[in-house]
N, C-alpha and C. Protein backbone atom coordinates (compact mmCIF):
# COMPACT_ATOMS: atom_id res chain seq x y z
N UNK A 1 52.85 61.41 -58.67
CA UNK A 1 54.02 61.90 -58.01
C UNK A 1 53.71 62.49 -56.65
N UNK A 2 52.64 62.66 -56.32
CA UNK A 2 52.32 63.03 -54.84
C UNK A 2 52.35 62.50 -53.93
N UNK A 3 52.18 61.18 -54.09
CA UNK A 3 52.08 59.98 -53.18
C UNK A 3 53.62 59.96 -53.07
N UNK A 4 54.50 60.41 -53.44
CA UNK A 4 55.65 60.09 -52.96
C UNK A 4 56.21 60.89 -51.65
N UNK A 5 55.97 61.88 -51.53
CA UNK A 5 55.71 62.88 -50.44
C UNK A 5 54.42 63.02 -49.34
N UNK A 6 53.77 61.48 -48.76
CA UNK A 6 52.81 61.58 -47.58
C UNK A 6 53.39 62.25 -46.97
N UNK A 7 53.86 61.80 -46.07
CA UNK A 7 54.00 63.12 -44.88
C UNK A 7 54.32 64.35 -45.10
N UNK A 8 54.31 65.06 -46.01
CA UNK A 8 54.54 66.64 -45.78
C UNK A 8 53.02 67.21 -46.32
N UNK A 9 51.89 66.35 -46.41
CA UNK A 9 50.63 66.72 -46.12
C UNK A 9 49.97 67.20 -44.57
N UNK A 10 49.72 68.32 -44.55
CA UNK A 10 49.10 68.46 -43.37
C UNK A 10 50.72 68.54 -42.58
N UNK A 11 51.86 69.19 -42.85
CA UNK A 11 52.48 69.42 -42.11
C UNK A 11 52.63 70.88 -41.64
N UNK A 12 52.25 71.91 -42.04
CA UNK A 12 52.10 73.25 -41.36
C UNK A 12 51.06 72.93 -40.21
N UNK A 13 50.17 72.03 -40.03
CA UNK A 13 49.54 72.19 -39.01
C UNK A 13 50.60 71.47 -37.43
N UNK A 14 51.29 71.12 -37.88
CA UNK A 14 52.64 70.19 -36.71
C UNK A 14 53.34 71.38 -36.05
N UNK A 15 53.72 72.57 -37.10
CA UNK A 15 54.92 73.45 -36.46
C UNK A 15 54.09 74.19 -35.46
N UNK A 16 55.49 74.39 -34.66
CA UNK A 16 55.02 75.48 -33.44
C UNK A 16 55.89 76.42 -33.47
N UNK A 17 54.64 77.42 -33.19
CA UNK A 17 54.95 78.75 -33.48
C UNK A 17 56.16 79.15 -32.12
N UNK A 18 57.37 79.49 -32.07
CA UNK A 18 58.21 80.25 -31.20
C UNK A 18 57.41 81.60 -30.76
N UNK A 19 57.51 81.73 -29.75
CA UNK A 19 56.96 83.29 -28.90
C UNK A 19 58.17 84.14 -29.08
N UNK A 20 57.43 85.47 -29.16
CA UNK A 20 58.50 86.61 -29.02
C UNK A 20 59.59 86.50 -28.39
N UNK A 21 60.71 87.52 -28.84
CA UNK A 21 61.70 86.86 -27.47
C UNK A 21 61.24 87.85 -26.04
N UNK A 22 60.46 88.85 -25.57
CA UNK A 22 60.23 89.20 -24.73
C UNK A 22 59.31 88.04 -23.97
N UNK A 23 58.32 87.67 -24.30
CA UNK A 23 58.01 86.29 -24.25
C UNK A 23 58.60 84.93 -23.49
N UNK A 24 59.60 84.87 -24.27
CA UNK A 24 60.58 83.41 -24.31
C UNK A 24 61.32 83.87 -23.05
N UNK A 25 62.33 85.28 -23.10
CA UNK A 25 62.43 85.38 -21.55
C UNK A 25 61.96 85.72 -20.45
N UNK A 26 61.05 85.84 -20.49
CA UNK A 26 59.69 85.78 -19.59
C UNK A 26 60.01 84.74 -18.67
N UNK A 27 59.30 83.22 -19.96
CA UNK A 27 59.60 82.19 -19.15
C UNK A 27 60.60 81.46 -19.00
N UNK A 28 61.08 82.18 -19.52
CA UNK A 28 63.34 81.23 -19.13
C UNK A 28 63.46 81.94 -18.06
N UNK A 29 62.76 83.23 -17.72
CA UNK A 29 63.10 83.79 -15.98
C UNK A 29 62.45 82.78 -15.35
N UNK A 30 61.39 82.63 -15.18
CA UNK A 30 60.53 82.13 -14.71
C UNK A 30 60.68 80.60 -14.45
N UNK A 31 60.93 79.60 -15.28
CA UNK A 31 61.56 78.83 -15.07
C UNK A 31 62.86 78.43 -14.23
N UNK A 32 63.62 79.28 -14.12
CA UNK A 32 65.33 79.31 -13.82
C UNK A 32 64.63 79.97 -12.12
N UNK A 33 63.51 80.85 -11.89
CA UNK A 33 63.22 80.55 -10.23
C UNK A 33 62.68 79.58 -9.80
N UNK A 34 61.86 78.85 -10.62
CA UNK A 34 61.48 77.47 -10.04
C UNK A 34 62.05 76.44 -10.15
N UNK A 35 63.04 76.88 -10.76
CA UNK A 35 64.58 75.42 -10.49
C UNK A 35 65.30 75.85 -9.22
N UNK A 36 65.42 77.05 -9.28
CA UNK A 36 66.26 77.75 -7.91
C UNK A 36 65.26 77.26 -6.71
N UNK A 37 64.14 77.55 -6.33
CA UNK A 37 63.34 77.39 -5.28
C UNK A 37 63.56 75.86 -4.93
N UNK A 38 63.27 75.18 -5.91
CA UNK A 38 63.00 73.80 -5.88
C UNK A 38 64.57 73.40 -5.63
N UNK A 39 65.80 73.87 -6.19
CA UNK A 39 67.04 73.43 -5.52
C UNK A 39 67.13 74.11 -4.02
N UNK A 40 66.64 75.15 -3.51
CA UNK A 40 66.88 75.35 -2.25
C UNK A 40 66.02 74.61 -1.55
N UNK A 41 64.85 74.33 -1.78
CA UNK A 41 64.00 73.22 -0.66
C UNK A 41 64.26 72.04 -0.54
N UNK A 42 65.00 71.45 -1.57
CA UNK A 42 65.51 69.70 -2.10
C UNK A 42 66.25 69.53 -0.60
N UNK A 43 65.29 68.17 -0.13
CA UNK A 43 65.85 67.37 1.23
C UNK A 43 64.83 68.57 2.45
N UNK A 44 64.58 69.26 2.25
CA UNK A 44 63.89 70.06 3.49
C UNK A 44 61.83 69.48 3.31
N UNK A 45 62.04 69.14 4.47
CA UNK A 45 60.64 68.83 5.04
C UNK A 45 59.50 69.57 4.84
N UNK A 46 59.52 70.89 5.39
CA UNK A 46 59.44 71.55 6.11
C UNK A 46 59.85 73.07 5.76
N UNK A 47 59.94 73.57 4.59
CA UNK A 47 60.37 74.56 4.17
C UNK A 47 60.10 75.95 4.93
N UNK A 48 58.79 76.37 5.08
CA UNK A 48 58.07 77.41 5.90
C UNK A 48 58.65 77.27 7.11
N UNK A 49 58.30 75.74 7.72
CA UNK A 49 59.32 76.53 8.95
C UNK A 49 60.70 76.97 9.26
N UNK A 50 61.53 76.52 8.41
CA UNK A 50 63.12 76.85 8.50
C UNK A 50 63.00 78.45 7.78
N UNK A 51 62.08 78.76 6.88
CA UNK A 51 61.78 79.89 7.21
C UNK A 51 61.97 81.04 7.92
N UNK A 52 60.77 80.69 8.81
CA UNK A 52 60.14 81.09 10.11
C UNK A 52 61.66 81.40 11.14
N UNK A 53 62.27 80.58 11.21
CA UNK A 53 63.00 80.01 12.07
C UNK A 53 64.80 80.66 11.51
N UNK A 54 64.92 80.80 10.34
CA UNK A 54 66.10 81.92 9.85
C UNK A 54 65.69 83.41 10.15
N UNK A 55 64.40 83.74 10.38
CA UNK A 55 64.38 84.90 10.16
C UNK A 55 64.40 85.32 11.56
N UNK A 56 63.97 84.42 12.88
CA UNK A 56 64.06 84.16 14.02
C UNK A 56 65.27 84.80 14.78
N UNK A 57 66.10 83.68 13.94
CA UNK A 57 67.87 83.74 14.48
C UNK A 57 68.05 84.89 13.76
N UNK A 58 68.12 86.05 12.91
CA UNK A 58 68.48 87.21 11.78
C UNK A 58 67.87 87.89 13.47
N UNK A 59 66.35 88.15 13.95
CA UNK A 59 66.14 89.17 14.26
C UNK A 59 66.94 88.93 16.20
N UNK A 60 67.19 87.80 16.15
CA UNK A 60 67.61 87.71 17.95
C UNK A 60 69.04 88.19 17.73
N UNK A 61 69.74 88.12 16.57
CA UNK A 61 71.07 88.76 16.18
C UNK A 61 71.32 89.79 15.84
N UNK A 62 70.00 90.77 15.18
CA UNK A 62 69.85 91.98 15.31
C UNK A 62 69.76 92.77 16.85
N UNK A 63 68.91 91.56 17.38
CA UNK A 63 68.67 92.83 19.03
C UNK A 63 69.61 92.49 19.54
N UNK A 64 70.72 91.15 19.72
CA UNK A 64 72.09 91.41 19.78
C UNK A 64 73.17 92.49 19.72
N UNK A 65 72.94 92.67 18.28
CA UNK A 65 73.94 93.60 17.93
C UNK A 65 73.60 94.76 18.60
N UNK A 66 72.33 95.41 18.67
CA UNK A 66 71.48 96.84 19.07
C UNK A 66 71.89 96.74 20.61
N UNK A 67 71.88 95.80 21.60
CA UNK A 67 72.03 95.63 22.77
C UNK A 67 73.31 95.77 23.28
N UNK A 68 74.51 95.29 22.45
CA UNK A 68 75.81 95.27 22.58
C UNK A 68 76.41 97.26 22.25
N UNK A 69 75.99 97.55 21.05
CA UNK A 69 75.99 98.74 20.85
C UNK A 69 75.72 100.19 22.01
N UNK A 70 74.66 99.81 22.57
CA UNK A 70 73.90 100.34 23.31
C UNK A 70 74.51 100.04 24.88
N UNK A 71 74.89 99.24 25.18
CA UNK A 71 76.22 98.89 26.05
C UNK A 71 75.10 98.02 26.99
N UNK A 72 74.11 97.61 26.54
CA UNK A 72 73.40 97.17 27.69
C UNK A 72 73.47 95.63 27.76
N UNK A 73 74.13 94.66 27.21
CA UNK A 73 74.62 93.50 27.33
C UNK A 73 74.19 92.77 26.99
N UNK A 74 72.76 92.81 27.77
CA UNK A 74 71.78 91.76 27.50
C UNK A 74 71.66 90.45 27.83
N UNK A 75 72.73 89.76 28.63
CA UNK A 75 73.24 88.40 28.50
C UNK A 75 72.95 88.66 30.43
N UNK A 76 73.22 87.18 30.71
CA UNK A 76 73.71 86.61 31.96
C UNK A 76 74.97 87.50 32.73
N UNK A 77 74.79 88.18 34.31
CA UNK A 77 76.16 88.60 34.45
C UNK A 77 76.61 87.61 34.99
N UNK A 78 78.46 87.53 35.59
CA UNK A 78 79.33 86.36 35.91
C UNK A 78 79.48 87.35 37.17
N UNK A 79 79.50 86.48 38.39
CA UNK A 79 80.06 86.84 39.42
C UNK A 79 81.21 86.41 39.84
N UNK A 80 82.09 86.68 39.73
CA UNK A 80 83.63 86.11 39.98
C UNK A 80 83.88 85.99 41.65
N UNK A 81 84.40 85.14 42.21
CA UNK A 81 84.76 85.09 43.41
C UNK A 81 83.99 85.71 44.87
């Protein structure tokens, strides 16, 4: 009658053990940023530099704003007539 049941020989060695759940969301965080990263770079070349280059335009719009505030303009003057 044993032979009627092969495969459930040597089947505790098949299961896998589940991790804690502190564990498990660990890497379901962890995972869910490297889907995020990887959906924000999808089609970009060049990632580092658009980078580089947002944080560029953030700080020339900061000394913008600080310059405008400050009443000092900063820009090109217009000479009218």
């Amino acid at each position: 009658m044993g032979m009627c049941l092969p495969c459930l020989n040597g089947a505790h060695e098949d299961v896998v053990e589940t991790p804690d759940p502190e564990t498990r969301r660990k890497q379901l965080a962890e995972a869910a940023e490297k889907r995020q990263k990887e959906a924000t770079n999808r089609g970009i070349k060049n990632p580092e530099a658009l980078e580089r280059k947002k944080k560029k335009l953030e700080e020339m719009e900061k000394q913008a704003k600080v310059s405008e505030v400050s009443g000092q303009g900063g820009g090109l003057k217009w000479q009218v007539g």
